[in-house]
N, C-alpha and C. Protein backbone atom coordinates (compact mmCIF):
# COMPACT_ATOMS: atom_id res chain seq x y z
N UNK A 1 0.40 0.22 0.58
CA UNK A 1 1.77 0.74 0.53
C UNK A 1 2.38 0.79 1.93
N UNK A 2 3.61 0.51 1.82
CA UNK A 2 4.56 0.27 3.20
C UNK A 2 4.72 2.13 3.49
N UNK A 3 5.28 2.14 5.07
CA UNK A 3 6.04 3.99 5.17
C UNK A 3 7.50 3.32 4.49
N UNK A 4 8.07 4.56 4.02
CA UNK A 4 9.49 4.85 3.66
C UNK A 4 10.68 4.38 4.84
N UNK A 5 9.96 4.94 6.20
CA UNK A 5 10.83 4.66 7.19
C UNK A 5 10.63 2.56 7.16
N UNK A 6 9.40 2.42 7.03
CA UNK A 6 9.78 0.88 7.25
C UNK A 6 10.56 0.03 6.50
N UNK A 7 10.49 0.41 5.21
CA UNK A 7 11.77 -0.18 3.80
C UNK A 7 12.61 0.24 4.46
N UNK A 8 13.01 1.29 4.79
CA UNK A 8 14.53 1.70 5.06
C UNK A 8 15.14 0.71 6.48
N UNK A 9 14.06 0.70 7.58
CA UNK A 9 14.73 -0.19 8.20
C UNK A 9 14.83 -1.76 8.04
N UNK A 10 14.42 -2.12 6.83
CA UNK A 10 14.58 -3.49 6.40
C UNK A 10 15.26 -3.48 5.37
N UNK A 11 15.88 -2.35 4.72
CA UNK A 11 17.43 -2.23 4.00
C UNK A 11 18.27 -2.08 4.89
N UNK A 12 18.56 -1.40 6.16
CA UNK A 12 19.39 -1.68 6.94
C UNK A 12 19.15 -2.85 7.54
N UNK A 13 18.80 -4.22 7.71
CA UNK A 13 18.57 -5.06 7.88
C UNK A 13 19.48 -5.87 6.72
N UNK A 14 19.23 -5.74 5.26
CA UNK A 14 20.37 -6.23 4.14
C UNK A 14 19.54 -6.79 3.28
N UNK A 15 18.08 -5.96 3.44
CA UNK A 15 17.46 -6.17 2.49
C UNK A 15 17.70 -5.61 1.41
N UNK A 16 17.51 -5.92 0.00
CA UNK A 16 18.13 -5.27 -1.66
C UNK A 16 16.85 -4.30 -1.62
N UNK A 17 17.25 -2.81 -1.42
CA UNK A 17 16.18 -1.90 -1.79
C UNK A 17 16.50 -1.00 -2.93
N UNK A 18 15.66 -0.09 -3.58
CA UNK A 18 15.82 0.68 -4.93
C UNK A 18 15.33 1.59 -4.64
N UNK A 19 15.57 3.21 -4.70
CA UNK A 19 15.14 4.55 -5.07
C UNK A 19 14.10 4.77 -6.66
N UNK A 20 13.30 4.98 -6.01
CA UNK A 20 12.72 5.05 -7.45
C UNK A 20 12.09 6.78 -7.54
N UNK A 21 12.68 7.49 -8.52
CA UNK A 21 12.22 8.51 -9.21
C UNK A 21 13.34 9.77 -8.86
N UNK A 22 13.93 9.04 -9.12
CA UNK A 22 15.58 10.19 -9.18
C UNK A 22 16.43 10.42 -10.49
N UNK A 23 16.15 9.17 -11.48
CA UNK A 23 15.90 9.09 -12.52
C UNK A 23 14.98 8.39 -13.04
N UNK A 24 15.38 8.11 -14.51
CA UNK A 24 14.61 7.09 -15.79
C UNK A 24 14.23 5.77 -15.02
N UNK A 25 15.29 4.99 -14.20
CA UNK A 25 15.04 3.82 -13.85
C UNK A 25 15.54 3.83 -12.11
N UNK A 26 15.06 3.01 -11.51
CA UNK A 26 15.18 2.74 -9.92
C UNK A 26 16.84 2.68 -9.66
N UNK A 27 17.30 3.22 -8.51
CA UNK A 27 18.68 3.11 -8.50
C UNK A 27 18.58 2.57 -7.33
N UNK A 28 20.21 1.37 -7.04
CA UNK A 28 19.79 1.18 -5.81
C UNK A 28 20.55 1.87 -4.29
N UNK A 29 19.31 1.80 -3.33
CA UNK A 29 19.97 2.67 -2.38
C UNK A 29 21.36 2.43 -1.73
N UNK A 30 21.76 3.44 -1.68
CA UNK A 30 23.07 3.04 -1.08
C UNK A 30 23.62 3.05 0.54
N UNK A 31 22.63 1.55 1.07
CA UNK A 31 23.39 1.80 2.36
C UNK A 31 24.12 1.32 2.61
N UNK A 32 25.15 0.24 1.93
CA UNK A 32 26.61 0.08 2.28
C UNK A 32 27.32 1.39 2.51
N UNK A 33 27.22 2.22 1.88
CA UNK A 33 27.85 3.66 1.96
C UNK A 33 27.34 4.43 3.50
N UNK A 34 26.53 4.11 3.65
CA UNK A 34 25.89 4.18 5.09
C UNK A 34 26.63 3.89 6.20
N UNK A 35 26.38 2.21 5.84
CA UNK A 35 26.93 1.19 7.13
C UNK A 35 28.59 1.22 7.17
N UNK A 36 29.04 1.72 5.90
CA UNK A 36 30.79 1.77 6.14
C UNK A 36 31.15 2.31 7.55
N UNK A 37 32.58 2.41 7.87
CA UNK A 37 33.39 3.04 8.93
C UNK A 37 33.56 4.51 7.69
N UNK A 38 33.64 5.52 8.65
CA UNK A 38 34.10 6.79 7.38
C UNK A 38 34.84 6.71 6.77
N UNK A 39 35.60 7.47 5.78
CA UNK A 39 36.29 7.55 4.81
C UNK A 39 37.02 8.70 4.71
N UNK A 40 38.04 9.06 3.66
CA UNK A 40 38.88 10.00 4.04
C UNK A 40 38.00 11.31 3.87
N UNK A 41 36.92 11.14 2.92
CA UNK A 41 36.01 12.30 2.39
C UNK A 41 34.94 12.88 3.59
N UNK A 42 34.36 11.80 3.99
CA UNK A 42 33.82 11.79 5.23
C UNK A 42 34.71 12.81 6.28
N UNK A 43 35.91 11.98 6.15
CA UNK A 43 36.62 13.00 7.18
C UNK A 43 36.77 14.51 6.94
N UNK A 44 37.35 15.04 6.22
CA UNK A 44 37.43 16.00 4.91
C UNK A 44 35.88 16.99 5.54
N UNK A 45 34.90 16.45 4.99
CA UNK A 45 33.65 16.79 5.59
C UNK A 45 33.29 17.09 6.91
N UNK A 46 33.65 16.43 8.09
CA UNK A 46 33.38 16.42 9.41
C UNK A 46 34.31 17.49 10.21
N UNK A 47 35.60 17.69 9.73
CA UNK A 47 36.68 18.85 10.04
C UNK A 47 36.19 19.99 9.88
N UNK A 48 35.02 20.37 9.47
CA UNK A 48 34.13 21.87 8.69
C UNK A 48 33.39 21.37 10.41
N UNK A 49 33.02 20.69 11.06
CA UNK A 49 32.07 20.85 12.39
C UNK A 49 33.07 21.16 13.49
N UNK A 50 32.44 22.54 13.93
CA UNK A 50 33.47 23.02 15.20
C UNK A 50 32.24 23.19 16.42
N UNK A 51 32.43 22.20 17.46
CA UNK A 51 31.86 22.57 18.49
C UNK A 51 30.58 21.69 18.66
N UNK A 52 29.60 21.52 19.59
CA UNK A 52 28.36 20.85 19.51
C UNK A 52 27.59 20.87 18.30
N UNK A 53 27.30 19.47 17.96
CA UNK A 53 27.14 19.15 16.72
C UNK A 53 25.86 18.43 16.76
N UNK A 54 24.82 18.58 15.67
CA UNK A 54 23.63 18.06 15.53
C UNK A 54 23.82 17.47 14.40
N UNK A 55 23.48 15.77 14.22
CA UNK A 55 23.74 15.69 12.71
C UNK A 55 22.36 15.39 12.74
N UNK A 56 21.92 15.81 11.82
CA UNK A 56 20.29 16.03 11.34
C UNK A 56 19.76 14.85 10.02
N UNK A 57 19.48 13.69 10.55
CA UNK A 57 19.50 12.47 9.65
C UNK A 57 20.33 11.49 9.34
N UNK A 58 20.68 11.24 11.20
CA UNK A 58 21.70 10.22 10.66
C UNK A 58 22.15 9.06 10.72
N UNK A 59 21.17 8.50 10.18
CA UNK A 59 20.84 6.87 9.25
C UNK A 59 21.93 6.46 10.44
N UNK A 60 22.41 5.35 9.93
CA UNK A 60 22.47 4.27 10.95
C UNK A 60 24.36 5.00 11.58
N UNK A 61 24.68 6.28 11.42
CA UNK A 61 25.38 6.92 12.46
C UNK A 61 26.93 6.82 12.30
N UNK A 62 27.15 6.56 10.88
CA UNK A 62 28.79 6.54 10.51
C UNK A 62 29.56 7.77 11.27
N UNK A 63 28.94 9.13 10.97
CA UNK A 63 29.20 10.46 10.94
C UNK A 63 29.12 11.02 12.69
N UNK A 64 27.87 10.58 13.16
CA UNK A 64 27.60 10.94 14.72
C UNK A 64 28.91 9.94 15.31
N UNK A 65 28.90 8.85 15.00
CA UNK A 65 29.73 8.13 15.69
C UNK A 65 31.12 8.45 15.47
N UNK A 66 31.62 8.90 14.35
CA UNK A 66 33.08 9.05 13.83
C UNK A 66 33.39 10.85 14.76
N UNK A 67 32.83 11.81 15.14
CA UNK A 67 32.59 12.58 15.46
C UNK A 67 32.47 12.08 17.58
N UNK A 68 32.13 11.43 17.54
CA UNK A 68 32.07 10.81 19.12
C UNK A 68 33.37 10.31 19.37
N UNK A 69 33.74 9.73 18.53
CA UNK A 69 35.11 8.88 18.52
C UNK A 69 36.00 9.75 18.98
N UNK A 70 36.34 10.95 18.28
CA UNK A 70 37.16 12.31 17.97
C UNK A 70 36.86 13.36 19.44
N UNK A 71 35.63 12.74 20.48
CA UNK A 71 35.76 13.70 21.53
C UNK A 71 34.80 14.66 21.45
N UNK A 72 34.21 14.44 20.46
CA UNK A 72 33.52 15.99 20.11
C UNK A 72 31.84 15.28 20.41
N UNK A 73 31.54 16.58 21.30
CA UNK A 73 29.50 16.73 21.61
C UNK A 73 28.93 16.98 20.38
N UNK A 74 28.19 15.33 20.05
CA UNK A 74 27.31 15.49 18.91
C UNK A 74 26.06 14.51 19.43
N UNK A 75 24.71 14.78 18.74
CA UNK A 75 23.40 13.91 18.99
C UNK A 75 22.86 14.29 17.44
N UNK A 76 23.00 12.82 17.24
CA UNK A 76 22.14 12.03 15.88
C UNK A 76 20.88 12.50 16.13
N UNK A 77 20.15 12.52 15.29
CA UNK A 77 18.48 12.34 15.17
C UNK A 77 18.22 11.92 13.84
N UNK A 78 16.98 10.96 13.89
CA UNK A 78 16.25 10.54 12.59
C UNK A 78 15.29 10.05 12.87
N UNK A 79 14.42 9.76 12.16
CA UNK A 79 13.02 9.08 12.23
C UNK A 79 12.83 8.04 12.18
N UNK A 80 13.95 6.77 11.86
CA UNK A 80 13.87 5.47 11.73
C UNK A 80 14.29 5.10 12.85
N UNK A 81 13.64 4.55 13.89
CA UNK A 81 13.80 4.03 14.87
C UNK A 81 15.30 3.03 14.91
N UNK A 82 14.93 1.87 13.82
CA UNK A 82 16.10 1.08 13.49
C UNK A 82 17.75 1.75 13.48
N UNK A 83 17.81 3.07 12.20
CA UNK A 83 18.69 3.75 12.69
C UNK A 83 19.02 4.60 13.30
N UNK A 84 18.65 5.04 14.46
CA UNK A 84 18.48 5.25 15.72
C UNK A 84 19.43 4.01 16.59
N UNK A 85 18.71 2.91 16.66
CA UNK A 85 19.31 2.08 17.42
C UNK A 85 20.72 1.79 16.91
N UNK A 86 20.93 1.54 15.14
CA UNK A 86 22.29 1.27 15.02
C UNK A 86 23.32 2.24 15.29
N UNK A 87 23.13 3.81 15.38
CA UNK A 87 23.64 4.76 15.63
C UNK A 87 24.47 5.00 17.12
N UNK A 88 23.01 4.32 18.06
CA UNK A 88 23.58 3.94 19.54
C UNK A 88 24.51 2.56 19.29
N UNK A 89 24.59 1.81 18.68
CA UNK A 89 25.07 0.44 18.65
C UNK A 89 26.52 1.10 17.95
N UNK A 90 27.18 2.03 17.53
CA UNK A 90 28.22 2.65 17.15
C UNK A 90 28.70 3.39 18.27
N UNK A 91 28.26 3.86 19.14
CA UNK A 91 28.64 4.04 20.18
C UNK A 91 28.48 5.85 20.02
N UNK A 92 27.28 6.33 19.02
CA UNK A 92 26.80 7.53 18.90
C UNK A 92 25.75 7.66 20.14
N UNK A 93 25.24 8.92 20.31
CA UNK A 93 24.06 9.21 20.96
C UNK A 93 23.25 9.92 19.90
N UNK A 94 21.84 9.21 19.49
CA UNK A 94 20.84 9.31 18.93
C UNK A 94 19.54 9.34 19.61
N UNK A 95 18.67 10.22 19.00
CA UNK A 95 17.41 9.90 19.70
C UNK A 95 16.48 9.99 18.25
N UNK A 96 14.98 9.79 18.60
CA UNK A 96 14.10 9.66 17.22
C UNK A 96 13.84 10.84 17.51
N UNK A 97 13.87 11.51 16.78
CA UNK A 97 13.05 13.08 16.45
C UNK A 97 12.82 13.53 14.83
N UNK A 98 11.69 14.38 14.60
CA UNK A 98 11.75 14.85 13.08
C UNK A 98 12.50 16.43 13.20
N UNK A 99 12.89 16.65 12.49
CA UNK A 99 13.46 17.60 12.83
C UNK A 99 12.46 19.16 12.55
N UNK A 100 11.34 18.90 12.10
CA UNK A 100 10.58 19.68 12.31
C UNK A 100 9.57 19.93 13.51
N UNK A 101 9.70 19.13 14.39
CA UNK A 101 9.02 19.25 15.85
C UNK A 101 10.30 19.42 16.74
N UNK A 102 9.85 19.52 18.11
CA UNK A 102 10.68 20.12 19.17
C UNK A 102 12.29 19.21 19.05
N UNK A 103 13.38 19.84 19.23
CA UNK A 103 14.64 19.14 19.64
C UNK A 103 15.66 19.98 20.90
N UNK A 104 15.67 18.85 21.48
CA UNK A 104 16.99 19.40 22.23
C UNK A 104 18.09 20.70 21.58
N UNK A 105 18.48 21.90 22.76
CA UNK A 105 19.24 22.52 22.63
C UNK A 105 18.89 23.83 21.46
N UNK A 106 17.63 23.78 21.48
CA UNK A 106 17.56 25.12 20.05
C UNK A 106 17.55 26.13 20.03
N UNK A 107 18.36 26.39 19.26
CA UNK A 107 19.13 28.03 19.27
C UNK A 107 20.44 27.82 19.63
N UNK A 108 21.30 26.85 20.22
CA UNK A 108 22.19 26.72 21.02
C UNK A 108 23.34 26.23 20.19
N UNK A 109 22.84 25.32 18.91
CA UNK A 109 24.00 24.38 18.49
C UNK A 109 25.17 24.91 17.89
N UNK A 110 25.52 24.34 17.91
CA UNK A 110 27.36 25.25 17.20
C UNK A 110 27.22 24.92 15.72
N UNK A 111 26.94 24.23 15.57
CA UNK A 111 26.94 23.01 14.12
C UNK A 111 25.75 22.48 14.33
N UNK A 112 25.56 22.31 12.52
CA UNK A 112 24.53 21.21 12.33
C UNK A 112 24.69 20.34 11.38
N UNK A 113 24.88 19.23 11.17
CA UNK A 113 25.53 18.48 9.68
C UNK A 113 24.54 18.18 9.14
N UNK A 114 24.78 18.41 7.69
CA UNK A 114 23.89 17.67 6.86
C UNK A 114 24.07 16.89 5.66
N UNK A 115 24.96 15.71 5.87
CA UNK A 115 25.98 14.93 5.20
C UNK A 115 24.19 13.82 4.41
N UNK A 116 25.37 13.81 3.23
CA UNK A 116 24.74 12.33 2.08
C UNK A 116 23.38 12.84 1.85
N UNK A 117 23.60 14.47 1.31
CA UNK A 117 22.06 15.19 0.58
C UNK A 117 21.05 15.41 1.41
N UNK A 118 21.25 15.18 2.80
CA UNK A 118 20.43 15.11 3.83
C UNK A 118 19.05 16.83 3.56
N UNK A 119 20.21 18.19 2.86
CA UNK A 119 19.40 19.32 2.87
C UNK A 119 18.00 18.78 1.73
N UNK A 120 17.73 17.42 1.29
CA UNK A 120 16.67 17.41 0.41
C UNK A 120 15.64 16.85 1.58
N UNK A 121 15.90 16.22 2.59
CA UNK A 121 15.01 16.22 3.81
C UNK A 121 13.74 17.03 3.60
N UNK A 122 12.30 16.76 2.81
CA UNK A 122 11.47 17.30 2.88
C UNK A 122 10.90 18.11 1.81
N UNK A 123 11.67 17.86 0.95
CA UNK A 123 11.28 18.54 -0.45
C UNK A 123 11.75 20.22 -0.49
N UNK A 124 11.80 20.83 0.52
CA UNK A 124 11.81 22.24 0.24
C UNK A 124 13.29 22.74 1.24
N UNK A 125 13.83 23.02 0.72
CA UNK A 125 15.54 23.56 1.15
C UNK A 125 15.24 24.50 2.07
N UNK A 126 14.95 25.52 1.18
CA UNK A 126 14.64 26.75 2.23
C UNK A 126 13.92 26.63 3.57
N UNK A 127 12.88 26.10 3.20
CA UNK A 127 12.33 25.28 4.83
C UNK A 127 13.20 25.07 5.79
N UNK A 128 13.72 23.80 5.23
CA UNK A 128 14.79 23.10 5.44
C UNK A 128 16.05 23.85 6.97
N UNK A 129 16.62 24.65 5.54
CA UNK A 129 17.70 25.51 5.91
C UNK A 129 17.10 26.46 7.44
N UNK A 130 15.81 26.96 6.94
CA UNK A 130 15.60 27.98 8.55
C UNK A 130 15.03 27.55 9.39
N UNK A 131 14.49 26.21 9.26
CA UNK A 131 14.18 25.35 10.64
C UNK A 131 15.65 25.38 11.08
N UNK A 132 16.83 24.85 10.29
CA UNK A 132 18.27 25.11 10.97
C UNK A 132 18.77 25.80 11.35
N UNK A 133 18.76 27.40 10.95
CA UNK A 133 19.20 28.51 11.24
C UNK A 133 18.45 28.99 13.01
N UNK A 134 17.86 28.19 13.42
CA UNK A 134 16.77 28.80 14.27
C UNK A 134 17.37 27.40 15.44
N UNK A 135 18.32 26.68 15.09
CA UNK A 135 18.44 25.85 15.72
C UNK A 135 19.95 25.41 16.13
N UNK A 136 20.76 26.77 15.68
CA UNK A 136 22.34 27.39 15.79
C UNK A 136 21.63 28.59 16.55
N UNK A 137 22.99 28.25 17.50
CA UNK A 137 23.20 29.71 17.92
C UNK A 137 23.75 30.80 17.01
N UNK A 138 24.47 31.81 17.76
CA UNK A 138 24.45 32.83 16.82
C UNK A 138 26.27 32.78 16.43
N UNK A 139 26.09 32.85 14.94
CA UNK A 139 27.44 32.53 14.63
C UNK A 139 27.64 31.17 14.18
N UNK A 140 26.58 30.44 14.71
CA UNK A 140 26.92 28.99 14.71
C UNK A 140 26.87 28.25 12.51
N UNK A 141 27.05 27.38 12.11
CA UNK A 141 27.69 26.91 10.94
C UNK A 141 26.44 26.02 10.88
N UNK A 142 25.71 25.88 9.31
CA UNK A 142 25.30 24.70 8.87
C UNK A 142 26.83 23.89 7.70
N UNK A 143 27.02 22.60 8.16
CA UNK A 143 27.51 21.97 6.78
C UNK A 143 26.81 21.55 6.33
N UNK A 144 26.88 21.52 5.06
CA UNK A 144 25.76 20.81 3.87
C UNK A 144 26.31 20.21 2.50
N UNK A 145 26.32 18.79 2.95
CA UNK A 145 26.54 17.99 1.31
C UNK A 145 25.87 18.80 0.38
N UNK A 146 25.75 18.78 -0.52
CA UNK A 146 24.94 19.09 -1.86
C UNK A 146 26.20 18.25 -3.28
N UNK A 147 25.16 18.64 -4.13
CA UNK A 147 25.35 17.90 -5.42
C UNK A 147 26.76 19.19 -6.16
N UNK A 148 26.90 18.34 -7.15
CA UNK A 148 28.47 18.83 -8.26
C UNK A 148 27.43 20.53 -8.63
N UNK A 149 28.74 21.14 -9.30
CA UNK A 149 28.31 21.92 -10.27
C UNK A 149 27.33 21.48 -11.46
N UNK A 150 26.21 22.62 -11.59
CA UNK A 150 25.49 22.36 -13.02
C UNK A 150 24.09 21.32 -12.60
N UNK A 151 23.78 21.12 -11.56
CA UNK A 151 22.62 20.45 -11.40
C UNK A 151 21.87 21.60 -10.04
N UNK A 152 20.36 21.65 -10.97
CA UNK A 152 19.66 22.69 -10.41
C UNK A 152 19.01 22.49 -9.45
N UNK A 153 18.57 23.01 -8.49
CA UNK A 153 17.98 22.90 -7.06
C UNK A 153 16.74 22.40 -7.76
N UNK A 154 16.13 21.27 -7.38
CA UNK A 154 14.72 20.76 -7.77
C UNK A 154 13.95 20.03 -6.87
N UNK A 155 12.85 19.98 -6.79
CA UNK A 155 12.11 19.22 -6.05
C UNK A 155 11.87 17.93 -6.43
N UNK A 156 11.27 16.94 -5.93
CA UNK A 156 11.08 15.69 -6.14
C UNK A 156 10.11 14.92 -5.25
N UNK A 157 9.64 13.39 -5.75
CA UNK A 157 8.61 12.89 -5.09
C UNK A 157 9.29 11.52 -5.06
N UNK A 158 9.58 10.74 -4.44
CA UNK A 158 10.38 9.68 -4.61
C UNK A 158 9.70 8.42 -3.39
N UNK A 159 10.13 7.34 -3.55
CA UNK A 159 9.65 5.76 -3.33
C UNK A 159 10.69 4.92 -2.76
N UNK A 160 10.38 4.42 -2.12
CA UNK A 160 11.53 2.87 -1.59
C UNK A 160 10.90 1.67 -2.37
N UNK A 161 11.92 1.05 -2.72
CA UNK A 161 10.97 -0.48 -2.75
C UNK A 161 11.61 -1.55 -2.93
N UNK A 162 11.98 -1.94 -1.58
CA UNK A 162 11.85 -3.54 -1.26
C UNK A 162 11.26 -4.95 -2.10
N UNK A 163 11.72 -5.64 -2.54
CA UNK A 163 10.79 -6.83 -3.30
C UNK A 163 9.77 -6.94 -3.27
N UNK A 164 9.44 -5.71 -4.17
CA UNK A 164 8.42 -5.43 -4.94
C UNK A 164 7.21 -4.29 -4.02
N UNK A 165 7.60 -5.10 -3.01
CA UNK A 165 7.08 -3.37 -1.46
C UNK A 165 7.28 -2.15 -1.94
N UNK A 166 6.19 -1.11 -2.23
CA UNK A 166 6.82 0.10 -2.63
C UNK A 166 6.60 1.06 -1.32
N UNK A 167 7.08 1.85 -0.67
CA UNK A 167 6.48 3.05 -0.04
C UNK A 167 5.42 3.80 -0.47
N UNK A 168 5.11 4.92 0.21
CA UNK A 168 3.95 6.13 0.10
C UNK A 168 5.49 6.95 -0.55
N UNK A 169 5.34 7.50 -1.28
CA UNK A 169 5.95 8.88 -1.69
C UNK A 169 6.21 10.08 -0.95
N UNK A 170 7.39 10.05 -0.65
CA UNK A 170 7.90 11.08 -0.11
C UNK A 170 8.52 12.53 -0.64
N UNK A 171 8.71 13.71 0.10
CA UNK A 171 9.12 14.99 -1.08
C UNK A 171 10.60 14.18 -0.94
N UNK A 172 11.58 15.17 -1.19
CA UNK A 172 12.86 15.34 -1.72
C UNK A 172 13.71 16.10 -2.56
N UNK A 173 14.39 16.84 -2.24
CA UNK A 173 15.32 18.03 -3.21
C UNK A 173 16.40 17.61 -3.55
N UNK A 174 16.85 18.18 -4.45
CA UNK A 174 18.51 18.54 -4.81
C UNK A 174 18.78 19.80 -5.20
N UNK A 175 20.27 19.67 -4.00
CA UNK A 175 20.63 21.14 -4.15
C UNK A 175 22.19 20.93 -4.49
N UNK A 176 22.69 21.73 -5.63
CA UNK A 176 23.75 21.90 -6.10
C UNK A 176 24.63 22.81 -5.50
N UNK A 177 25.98 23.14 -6.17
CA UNK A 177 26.96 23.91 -6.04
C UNK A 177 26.51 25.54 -6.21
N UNK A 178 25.53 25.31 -7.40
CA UNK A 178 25.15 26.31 -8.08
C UNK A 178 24.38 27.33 -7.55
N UNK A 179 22.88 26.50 -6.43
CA UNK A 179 22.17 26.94 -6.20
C UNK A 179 22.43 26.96 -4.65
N UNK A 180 23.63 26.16 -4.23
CA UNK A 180 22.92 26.68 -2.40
C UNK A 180 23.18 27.94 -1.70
N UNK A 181 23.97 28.63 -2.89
CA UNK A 181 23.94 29.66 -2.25
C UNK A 181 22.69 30.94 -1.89
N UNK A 182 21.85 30.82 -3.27
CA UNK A 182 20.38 31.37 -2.76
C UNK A 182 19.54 30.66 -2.14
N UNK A 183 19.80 29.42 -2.07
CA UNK A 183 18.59 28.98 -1.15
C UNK A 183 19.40 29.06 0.55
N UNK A 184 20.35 29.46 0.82
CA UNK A 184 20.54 30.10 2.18
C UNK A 184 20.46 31.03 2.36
N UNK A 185 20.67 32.08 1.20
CA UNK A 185 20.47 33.29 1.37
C UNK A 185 18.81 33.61 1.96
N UNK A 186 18.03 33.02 1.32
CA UNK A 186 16.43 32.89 1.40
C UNK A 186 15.96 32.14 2.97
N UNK A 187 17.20 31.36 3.27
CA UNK A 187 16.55 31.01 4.81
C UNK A 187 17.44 31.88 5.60
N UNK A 188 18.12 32.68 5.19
CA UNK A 188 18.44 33.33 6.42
C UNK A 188 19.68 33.00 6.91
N UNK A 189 20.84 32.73 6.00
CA UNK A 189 22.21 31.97 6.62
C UNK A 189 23.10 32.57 5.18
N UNK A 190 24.25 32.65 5.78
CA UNK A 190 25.59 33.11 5.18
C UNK A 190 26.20 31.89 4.69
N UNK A 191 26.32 32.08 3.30
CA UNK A 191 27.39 31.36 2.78
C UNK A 191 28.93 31.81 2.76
N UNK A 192 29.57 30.57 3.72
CA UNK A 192 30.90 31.07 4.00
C UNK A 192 31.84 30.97 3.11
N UNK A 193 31.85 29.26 2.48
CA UNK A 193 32.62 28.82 1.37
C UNK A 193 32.01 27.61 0.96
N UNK A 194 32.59 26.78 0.01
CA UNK A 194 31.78 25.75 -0.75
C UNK A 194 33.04 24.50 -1.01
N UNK A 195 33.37 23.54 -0.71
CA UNK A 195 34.70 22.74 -1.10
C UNK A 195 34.00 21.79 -1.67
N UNK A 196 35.41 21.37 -2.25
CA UNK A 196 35.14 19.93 -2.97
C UNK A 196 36.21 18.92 -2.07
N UNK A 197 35.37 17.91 -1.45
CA UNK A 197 36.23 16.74 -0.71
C UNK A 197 36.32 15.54 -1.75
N UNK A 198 37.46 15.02 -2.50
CA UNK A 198 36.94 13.62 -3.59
C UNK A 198 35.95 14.41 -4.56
N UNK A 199 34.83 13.15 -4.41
CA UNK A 199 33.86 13.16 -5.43
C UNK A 199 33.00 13.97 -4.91
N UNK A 200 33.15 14.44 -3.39
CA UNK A 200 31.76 15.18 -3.08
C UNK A 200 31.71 16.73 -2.86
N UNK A 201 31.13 17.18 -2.36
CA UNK A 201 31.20 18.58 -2.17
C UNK A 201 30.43 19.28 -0.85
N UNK A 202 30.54 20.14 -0.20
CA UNK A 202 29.88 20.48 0.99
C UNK A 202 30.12 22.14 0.94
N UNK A 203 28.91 23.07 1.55
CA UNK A 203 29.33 24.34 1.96
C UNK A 203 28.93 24.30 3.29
N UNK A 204 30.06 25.34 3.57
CA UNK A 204 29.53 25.98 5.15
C UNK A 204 28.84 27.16 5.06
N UNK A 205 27.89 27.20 5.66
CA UNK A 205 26.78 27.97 6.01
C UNK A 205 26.85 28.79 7.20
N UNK A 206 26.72 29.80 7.81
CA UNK A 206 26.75 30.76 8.55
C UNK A 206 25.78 31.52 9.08
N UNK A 207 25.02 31.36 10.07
CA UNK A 207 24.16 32.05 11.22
C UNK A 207 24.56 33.79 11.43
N UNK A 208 23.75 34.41 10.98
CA UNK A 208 24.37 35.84 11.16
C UNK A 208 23.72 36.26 12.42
């Protein structure tokens, strides 16, 4: 079996890759949605980040970069080297880090984004969430994509797979409308409010 990070950087490459175990059948990943220039929703989303900004997973850097563009102190991090580099090639500043080992600036950040479900990073939210809370200063805001109303915070084990290449299995969550508000409550962060941008949805989160 291939790592996850290596499919992924040979779908950003334009290889045809598939999610497998999110449902019944493989869906495929969506990194055109990735590699786009932002969008009005995107934007919508990024107006919730006030001040030094951490985006915490961010694939090949639509968001770090659209956010650089605008003037504003932000640093990408992710684990795929590849997007890493395309992130710098947008004219973001990225470095490789997991976000569970050491990062620049902690305790300090103003913001932390966590755009395109990024809070399922690892299977467990709450985790998740107070590795972040610990990585804002005080006062400072998580944003967080999450899913529509009516879909329950769940865990998951999920796969890449490349022609016919599958990955090792990785965790993965989903967190809804419904539920992020206790699973911040449980790491230790204030829910401020919850919007709907378009089709998507995001809350801001709050460092007490």
């Amino acid at each position: 079996m291939r790592s996850a990070e290596e499919l992924f950087a040979r779908a950003l490459r334009g290889e045809p890759c598939v999610i497998v175990g999110l449902g019944d059948q493989p869906a495929p990943l969506p990194v055109e949605e990735w590699l786009r220039p932002v969008d009005a929703d995107d934007e919508a989303i990024l107006r919730h980040c006030v001040g030094p900004t951490l985006d915490i997973g961010c694939g090949p850097g639509r968001m770090t970069a659209a956010l650089t563009e605008a003037g504003e102190v932000v640093l990408g991090i992710d684990v795929v080297p590849a997007a890493v580099a395309e992130t710098c090639s947008r004219g973001g500043v990225a470095m490789r880090r997991d976000l569970f080992g050491p990062l620049p600036g902690e305790g300090r950040w103003a913001c932390a984004l966590l755009a395109d479900g990024n809070v399922g990073i690892g299977g467990d939210p709450e985790r998740l969430l107070g590795r972040v809370r610990g990585l804002l200063g005080t006062g400072g805001r998580a944003i967080v994509e999450v899913a529509g109303p009516g879909i329950p915070a769940v865990s998951l084990s999920l796969c890449l797979d490349v022609g016919g290449s599958r990955s090792q299995p990785f965790p993965w969550a989903l967190v809804g409308t419904d539920g992020i508000e206790q699973v911040a409550t449980d790491a230790g962060l204030m829910t401020r409010s919850v919007h709907r941008h378009g089709e998507r949805w995001c809350a801001v989160l709050e460092a007490p």
